[in-house]
PDB file of N, CA and C in Angstrom:
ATOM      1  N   UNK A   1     -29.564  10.204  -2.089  1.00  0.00           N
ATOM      2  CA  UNK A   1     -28.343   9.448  -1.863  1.00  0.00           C
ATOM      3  C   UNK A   1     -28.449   8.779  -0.489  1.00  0.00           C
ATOM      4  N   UNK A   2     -27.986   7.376  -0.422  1.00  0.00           N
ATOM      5  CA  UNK A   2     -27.802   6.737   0.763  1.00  0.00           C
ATOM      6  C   UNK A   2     -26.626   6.968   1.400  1.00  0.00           C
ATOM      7  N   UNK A   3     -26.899   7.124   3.041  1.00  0.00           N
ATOM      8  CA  UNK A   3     -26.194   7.497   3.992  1.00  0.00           C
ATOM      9  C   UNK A   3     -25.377   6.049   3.512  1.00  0.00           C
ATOM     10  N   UNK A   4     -23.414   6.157   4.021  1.00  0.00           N
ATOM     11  CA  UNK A   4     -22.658   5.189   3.930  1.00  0.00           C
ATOM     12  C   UNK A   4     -21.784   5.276   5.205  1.00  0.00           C
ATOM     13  N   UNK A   5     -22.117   4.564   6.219  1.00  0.00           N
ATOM     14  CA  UNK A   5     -21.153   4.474   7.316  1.00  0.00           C
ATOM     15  C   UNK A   5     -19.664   4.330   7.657  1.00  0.00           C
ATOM     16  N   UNK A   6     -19.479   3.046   6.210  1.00  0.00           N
ATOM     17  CA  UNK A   6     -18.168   3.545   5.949  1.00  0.00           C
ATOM     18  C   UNK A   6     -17.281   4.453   5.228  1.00  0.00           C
ATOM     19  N   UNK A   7     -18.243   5.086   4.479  1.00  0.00           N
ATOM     20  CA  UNK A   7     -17.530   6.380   4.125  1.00  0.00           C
ATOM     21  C   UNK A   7     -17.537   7.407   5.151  1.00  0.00           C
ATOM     22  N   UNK A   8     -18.081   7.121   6.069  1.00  0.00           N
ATOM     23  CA  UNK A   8     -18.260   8.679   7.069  1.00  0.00           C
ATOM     24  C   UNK A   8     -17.105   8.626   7.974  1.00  0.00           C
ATOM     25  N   UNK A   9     -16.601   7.248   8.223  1.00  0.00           N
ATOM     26  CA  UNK A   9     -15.751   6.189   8.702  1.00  0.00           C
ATOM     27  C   UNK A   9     -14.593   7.004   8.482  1.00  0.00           C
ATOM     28  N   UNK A  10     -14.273   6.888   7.103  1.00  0.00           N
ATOM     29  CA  UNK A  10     -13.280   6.880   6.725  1.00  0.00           C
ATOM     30  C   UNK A  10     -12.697   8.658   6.542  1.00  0.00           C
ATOM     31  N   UNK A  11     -13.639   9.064   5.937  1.00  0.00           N
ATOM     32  CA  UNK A  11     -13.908  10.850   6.357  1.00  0.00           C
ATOM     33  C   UNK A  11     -13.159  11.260   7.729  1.00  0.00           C
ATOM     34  N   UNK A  12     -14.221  10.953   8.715  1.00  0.00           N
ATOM     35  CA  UNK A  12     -13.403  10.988  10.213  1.00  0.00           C
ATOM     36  C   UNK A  12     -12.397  10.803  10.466  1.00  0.00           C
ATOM     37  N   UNK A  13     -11.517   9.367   9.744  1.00  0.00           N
ATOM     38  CA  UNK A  13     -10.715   9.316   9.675  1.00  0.00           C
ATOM     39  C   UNK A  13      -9.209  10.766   9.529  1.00  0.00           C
ATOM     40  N   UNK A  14      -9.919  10.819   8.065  1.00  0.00           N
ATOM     41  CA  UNK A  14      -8.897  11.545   7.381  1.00  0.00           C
ATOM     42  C   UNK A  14      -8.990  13.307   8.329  1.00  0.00           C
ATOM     43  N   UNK A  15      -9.690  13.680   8.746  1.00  0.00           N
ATOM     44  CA  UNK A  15     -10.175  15.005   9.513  1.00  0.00           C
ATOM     45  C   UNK A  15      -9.517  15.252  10.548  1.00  0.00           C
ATOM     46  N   UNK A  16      -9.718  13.439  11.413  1.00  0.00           N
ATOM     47  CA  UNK A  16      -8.453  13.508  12.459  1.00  0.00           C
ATOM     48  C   UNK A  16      -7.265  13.447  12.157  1.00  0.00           C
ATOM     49  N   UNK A  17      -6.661  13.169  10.717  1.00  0.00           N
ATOM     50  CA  UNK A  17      -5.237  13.026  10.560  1.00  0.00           C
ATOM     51  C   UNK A  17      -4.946  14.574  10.516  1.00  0.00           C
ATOM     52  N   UNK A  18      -5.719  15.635  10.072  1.00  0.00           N
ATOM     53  CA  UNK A  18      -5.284  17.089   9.461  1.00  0.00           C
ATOM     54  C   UNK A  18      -3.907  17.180  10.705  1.00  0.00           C
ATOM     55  N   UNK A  19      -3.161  18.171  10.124  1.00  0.00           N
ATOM     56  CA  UNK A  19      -1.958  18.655  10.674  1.00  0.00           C
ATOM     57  C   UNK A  19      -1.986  19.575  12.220  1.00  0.00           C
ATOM     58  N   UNK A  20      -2.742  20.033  11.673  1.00  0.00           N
ATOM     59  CA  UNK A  20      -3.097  21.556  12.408  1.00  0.00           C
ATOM     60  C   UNK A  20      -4.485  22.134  12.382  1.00  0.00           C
ATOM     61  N   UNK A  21      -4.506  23.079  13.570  1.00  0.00           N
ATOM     62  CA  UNK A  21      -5.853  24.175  14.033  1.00  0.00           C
ATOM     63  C   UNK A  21      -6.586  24.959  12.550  1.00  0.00           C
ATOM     64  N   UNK A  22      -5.616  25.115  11.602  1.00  0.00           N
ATOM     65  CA  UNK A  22      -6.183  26.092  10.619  1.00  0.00           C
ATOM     66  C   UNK A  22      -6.362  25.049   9.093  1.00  0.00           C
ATOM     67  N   UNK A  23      -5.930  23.857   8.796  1.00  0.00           N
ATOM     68  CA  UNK A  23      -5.876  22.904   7.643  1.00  0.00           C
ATOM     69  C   UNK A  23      -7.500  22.649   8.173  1.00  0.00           C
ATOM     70  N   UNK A  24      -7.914  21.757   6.890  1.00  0.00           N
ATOM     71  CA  UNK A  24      -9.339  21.729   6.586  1.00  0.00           C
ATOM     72  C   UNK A  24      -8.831  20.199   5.258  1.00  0.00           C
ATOM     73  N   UNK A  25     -10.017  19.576   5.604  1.00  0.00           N
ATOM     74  CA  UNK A  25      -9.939  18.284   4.507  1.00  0.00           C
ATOM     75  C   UNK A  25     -11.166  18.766   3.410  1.00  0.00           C
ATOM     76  N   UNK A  26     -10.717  19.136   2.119  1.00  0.00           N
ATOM     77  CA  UNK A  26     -11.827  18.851   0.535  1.00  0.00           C
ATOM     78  C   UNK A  26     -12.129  17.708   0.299  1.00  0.00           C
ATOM     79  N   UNK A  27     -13.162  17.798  -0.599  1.00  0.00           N
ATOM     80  CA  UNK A  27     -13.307  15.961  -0.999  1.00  0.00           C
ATOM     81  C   UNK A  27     -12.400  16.064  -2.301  1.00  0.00           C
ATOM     82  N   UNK A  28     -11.072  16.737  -2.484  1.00  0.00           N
ATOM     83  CA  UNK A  28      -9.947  16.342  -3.690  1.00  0.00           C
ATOM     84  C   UNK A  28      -9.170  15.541  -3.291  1.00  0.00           C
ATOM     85  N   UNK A  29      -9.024  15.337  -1.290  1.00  0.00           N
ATOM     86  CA  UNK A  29      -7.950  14.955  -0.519  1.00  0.00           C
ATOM     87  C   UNK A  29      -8.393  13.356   0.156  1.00  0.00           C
ATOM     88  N   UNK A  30      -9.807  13.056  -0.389  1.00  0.00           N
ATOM     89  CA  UNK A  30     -10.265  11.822   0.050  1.00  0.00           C
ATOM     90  C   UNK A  30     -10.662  10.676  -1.561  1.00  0.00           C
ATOM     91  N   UNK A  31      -9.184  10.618  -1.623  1.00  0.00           N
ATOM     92  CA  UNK A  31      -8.859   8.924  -3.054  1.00  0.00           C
ATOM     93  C   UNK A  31      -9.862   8.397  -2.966  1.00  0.00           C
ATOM     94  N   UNK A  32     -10.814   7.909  -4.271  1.00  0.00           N
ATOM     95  CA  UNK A  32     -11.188   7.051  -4.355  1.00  0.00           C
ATOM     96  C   UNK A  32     -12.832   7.113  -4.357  1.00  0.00           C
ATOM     97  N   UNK A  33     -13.175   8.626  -4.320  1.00  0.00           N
ATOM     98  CA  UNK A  33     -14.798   8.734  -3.455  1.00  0.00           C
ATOM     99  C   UNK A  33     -14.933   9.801  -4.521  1.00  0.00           C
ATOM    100  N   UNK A  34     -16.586   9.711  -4.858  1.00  0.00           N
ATOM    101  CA  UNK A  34     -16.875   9.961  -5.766  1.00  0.00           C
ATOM    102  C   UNK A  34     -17.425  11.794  -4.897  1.00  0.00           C
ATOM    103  N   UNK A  35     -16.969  12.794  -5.661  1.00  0.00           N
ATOM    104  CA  UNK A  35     -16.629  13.929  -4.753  1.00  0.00           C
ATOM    105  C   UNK A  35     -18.297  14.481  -4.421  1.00  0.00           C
ATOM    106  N   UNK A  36     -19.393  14.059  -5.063  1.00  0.00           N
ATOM    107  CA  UNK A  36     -20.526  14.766  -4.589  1.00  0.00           C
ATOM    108  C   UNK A  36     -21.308  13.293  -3.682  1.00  0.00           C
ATOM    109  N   UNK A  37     -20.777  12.117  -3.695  1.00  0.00           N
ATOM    110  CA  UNK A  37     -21.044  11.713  -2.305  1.00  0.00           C
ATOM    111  C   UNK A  37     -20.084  11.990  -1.324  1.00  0.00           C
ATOM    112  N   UNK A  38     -19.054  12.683  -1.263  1.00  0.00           N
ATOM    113  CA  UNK A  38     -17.976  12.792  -0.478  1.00  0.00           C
ATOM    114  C   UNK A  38     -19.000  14.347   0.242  1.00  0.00           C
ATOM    115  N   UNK A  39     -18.871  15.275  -0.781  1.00  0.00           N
ATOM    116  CA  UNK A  39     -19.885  16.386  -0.437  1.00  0.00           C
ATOM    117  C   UNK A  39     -21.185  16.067   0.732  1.00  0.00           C
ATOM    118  N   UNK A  40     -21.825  14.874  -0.335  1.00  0.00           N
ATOM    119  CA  UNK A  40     -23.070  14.622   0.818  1.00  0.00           C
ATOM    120  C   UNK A  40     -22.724  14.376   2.165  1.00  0.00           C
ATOM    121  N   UNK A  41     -21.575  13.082   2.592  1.00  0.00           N
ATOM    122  CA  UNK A  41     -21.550  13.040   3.786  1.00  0.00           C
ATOM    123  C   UNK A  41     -21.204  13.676   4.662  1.00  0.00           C
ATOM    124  N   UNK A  42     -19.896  14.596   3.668  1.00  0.00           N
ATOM    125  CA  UNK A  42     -19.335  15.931   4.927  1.00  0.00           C
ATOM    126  C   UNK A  42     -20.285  16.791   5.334  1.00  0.00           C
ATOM    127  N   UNK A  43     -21.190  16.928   4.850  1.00  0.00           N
ATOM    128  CA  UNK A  43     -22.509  18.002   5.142  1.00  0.00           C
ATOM    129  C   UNK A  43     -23.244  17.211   6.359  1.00  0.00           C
ATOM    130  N   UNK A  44     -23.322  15.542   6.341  1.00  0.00           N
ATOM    131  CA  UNK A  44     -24.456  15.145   7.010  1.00  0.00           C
ATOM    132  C   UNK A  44     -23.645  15.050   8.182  1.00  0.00           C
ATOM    133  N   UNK A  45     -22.217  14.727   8.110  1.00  0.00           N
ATOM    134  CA  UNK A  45     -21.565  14.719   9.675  1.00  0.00           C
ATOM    135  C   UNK A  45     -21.629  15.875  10.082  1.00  0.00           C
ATOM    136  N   UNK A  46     -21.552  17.290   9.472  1.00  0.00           N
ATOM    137  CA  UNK A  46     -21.991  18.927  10.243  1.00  0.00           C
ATOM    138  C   UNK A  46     -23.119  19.116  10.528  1.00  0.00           C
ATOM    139  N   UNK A  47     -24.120  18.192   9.795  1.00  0.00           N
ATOM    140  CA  UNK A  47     -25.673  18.029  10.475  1.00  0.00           C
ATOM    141  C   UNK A  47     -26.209  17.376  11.731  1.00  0.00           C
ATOM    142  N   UNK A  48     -25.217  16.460  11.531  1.00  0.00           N
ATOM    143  CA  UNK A  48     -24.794  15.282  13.273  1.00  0.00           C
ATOM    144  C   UNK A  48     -24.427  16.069  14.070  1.00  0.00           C
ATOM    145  N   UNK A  49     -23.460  16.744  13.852  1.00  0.00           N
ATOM    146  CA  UNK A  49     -22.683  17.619  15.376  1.00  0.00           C
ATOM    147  C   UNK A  49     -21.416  16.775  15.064  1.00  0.00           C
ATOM    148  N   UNK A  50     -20.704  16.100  14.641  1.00  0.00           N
ATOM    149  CA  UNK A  50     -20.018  15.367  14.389  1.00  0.00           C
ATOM    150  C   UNK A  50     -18.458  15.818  14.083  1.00  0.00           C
ATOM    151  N   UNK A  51     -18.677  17.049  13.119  1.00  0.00           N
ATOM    152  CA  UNK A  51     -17.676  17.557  12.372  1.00  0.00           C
ATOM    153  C   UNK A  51     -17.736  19.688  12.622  1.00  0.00           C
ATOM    154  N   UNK A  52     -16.647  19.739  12.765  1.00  0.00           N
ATOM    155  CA  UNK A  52     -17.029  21.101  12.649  1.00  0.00           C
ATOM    156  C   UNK A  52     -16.493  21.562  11.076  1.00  0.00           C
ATOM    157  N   UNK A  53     -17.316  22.326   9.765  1.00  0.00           N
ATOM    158  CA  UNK A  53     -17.036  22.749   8.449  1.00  0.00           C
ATOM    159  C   UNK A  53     -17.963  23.752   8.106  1.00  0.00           C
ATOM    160  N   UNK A  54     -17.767  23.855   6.325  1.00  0.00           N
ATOM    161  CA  UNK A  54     -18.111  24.784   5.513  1.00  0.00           C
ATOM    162  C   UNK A  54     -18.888  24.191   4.253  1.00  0.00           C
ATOM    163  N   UNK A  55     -20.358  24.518   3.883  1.00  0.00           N
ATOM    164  CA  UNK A  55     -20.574  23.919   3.218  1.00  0.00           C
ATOM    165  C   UNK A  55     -21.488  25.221   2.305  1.00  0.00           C
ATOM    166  N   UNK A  56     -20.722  25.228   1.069  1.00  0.00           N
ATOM    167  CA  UNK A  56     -21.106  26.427  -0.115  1.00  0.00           C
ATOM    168  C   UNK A  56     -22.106  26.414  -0.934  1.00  0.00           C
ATOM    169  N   UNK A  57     -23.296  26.899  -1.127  1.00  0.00           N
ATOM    170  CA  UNK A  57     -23.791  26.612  -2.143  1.00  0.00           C
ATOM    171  C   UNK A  57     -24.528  25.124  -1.761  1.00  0.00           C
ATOM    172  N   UNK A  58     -25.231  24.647  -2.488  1.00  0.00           N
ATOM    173  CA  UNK A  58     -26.140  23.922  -2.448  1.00  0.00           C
ATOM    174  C   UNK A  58     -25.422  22.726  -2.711  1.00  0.00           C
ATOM    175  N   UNK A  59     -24.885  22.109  -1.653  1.00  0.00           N
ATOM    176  CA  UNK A  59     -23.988  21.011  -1.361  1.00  0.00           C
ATOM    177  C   UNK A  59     -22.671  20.782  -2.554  1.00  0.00           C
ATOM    178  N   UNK A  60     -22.415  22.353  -2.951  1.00  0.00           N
ATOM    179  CA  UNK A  60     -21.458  21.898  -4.026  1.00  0.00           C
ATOM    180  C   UNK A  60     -20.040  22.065  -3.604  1.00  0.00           C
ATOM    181  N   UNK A  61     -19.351  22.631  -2.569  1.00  0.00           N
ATOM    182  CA  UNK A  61     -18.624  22.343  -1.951  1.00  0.00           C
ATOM    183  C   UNK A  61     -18.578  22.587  -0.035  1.00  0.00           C
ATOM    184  N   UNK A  62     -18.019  22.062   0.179  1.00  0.00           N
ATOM    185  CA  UNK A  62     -17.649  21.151   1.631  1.00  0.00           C
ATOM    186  C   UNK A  62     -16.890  21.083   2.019  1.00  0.00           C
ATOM    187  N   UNK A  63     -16.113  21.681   3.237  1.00  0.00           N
ATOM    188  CA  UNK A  63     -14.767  21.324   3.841  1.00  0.00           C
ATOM    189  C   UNK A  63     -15.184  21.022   5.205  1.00  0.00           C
ATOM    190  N   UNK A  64     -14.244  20.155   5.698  1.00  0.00           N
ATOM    191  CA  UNK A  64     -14.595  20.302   7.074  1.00  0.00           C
ATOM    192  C   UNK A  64     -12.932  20.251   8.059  1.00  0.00           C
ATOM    193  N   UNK A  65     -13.049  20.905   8.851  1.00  0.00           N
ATOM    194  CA  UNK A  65     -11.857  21.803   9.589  1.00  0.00           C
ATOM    195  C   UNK A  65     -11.934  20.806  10.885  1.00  0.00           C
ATOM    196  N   UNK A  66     -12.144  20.505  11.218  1.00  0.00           N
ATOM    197  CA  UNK A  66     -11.534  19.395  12.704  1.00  0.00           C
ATOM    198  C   UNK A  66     -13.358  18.669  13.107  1.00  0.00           C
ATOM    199  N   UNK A  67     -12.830  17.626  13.953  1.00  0.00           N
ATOM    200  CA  UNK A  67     -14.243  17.053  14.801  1.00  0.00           C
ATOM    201  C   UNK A  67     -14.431  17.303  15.521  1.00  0.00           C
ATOM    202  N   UNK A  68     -15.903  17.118  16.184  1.00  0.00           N
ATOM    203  CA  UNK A  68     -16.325  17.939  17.353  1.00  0.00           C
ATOM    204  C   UNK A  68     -15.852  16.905  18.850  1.00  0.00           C
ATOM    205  N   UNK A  69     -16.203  16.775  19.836  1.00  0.00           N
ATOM    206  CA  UNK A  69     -16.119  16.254  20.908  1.00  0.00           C
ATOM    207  C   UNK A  69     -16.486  14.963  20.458  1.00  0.00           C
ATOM    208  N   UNK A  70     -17.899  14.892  20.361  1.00  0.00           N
ATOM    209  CA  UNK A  70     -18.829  13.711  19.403  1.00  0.00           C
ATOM    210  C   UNK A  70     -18.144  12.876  18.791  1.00  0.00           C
ATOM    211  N   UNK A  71     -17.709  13.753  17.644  1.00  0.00           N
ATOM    212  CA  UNK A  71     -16.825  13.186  16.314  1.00  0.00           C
ATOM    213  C   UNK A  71     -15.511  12.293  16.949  1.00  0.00           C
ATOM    214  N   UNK A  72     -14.979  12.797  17.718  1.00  0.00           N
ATOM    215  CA  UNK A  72     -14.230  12.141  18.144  1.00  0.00           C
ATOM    216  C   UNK A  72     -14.594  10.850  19.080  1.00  0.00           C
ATOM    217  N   UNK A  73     -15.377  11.463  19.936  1.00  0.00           N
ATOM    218  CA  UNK A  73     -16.237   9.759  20.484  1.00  0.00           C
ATOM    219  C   UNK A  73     -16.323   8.492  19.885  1.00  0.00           C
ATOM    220  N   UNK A  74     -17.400   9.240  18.932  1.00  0.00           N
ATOM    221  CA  UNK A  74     -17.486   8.066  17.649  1.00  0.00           C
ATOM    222  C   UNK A  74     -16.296   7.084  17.228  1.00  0.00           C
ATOM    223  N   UNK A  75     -15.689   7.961  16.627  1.00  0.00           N
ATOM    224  CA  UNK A  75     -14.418   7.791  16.239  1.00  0.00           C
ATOM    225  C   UNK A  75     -13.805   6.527  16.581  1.00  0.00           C
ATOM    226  N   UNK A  76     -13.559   7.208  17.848  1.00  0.00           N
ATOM    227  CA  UNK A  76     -13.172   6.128  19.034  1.00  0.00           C
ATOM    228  C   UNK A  76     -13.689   5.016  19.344  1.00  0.00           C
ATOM    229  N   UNK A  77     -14.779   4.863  19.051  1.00  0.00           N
ATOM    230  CA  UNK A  77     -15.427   3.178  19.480  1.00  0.00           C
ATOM    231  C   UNK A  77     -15.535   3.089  18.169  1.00  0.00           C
ATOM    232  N   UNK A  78     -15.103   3.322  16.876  1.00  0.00           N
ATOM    233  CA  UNK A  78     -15.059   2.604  15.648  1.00  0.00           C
ATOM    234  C   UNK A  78     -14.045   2.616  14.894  1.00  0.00           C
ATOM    235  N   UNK A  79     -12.895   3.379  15.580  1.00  0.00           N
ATOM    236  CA  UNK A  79     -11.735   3.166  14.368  1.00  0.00           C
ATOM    237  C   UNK A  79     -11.102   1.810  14.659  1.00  0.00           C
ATOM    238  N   UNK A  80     -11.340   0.835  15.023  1.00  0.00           N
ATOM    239  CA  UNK A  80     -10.661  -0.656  14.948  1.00  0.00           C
ATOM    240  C   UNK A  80     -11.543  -1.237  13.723  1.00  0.00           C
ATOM    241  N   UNK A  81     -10.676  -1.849  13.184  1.00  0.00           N
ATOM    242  CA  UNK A  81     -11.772  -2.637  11.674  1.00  0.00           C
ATOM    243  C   UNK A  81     -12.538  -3.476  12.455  1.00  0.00           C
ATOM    244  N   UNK A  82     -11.743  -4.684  13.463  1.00  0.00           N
ATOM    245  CA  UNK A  82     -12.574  -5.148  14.109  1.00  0.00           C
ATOM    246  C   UNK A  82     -13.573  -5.920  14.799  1.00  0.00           C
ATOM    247  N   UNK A  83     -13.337  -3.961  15.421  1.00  0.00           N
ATOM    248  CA  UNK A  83     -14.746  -3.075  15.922  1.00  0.00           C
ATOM    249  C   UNK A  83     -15.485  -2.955  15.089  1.00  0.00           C
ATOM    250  N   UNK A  84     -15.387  -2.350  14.064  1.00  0.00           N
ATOM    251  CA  UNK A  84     -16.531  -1.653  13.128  1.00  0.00           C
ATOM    252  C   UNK A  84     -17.007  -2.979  12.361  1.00  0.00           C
ATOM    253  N   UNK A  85     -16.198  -4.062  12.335  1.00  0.00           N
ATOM    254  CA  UNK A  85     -16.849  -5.415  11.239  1.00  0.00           C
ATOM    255  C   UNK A  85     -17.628  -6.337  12.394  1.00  0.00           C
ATOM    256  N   UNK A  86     -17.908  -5.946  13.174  1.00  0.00           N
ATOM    257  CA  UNK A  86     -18.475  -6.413  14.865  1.00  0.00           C
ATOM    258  C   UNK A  86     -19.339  -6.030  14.856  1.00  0.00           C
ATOM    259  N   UNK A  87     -19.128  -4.610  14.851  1.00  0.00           N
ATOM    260  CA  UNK A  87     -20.481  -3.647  14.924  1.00  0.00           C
ATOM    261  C   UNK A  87     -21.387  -3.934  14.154  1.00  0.00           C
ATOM    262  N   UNK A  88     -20.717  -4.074  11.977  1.00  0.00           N
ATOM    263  CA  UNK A  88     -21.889  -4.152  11.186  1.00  0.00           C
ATOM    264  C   UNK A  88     -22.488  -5.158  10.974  1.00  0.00           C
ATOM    265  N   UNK A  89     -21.888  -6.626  11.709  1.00  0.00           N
ATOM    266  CA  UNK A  89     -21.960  -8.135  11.743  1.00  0.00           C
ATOM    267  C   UNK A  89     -23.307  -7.912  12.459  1.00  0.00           C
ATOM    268  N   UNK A  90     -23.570  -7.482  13.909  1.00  0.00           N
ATOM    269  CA  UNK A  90     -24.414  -7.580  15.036  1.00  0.00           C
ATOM    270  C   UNK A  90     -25.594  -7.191  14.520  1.00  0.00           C
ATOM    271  N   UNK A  91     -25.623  -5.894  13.788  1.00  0.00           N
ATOM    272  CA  UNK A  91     -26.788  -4.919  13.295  1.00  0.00           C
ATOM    273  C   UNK A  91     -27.361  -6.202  12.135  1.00  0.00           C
ATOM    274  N   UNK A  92     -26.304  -6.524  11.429  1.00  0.00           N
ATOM    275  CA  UNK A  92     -26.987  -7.162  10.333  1.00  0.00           C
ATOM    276  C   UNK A  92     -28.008  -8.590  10.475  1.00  0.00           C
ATOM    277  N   UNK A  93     -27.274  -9.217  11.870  1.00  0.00           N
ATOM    278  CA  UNK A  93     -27.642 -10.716  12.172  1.00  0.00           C
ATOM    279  C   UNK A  93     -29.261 -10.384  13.151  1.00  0.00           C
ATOM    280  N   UNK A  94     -28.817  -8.729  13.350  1.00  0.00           N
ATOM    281  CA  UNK A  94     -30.423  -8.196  14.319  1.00  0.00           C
ATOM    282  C   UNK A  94     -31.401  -7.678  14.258  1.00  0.00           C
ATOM    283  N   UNK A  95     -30.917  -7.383  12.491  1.00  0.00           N
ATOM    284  CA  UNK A  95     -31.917  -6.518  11.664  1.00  0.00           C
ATOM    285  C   UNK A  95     -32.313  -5.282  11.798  1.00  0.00           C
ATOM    286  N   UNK A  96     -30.406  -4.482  12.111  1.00  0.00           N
ATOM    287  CA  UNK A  96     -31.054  -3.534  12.995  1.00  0.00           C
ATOM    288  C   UNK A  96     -30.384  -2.503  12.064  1.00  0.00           C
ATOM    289  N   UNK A  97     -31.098  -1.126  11.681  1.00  0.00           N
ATOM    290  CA  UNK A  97     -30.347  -0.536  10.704  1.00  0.00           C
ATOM    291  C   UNK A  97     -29.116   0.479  11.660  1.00  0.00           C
ATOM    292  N   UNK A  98     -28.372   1.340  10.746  1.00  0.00           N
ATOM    293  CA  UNK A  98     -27.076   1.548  11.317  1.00  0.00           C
ATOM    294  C   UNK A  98     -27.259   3.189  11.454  1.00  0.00           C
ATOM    295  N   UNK A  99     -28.296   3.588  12.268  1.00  0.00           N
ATOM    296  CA  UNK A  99     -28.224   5.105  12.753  1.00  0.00           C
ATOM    297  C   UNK A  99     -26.925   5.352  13.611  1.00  0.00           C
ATOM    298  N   UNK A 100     -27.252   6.559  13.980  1.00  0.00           N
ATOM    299  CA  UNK A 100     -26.216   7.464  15.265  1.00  0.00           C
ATOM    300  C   UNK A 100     -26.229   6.524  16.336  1.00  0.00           C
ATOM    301  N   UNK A 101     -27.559   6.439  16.705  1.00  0.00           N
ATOM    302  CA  UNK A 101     -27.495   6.081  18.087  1.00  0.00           C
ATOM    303  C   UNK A 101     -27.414   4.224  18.027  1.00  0.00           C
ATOM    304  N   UNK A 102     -27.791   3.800  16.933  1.00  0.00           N
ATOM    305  CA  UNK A 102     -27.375   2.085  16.845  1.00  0.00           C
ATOM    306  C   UNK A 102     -25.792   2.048  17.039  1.00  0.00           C
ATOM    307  N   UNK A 103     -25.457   2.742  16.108  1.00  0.00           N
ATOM    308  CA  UNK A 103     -24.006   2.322  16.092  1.00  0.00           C
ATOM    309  C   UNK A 103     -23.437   2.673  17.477  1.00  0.00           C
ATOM    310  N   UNK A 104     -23.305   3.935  18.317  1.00  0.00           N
ATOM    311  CA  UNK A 104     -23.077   3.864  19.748  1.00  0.00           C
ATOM    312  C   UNK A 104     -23.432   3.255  20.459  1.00  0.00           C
ATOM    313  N   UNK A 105     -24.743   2.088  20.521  1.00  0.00           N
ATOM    314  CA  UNK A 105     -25.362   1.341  21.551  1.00  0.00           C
ATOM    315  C   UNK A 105     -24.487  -0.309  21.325  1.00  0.00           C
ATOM    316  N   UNK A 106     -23.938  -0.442  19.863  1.00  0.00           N
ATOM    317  CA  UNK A 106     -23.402  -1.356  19.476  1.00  0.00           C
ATOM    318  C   UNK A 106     -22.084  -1.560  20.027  1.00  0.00           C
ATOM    319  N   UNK A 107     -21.479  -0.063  19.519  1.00  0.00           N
ATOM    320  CA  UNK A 107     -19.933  -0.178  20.102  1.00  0.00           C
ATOM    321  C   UNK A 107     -19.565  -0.215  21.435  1.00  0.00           C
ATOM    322  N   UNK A 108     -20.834   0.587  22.050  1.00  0.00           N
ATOM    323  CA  UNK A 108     -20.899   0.089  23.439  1.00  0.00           C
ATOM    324  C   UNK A 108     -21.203  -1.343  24.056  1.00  0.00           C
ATOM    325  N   UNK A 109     -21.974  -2.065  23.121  1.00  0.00           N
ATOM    326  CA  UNK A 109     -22.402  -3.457  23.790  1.00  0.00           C
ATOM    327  C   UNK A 109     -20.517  -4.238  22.931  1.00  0.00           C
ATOM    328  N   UNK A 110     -20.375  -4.324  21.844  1.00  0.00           N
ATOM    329  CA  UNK A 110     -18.661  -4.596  21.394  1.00  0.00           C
ATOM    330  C   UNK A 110     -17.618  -4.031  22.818  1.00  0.00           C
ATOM    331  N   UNK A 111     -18.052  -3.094  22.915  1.00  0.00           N
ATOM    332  CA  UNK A 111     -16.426  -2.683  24.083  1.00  0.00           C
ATOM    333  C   UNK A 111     -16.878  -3.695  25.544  1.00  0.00           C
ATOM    334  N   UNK A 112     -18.402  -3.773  25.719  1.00  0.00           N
ATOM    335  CA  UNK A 112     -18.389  -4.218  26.955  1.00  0.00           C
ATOM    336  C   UNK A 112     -17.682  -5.929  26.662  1.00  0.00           C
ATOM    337  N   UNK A 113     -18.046  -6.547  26.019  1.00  0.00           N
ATOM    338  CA  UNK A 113     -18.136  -7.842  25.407  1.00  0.00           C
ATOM    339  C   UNK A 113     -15.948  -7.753  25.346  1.00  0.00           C
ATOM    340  N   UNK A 114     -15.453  -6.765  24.488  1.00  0.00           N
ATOM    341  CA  UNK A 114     -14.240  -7.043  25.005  1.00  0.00           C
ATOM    342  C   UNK A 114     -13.048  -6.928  26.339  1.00  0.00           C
ATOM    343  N   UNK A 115     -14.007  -6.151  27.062  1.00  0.00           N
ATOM    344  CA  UNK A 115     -13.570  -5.990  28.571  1.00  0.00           C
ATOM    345  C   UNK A 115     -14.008  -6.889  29.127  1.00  0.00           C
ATOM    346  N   UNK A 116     -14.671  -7.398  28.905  1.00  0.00           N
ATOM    347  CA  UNK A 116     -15.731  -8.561  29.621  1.00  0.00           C
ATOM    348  C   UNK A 116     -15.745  -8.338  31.112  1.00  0.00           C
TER     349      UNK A 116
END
């Protein structure tokens, strides 16, 4: 399965909305996503450092309980659409694929570019 940035996007999203210290997001609670790529990515953001979760069995279920420091970083230089349609514009016009560290070197060269 291919890594999807904007699904990981949107994941993060929903992780930072949880309520509280003890709630946890399933992939029953993320509309629209097909639940064993939902599975894959919550596993690969606890493989990042990204997410702190639970993952059962041989990627068959997945929760993940809040973001890490990281996760939230991220987060942060990509939750503006945009940001993130900036970000995937730049990579694409540079031929540059969309790892960990692209996408932070991006949102960093995007934030400098809007502070100018």
């Amino acid at each position: 399965m291919k890594r999807d940035w904007d699904t990981i996007r949107r994941i993060m999203g929903k992780v930072e909305a949880l309520p509280d210290s003890v709630s946890y997001l399933g992939c029953d609670a993320v509309d629209g996503l097909d639940t064993d790529a939902c599975a894959y990515h919550m596993q690969l953001m606890i493989e990042a450092g990204l997410a702190v979760g639970t993952v059962v069995g041989m990627n068959q279920y997945v929760r993940l309980q809040r973001l890490t420091w990281a996760g939230h970083e991220l987060l942060d230089s990509i939750r503006k659409d945009t940001v993130w349609n900036k970000i995937k514009e730049i990579a694409r016009v540079k031929g540059v694929d969309l790892g960990i560290d692209a996408v932070r070197a991006i949102a960093a060269l995007v934030l400098a570019q809007v502070l100018g």
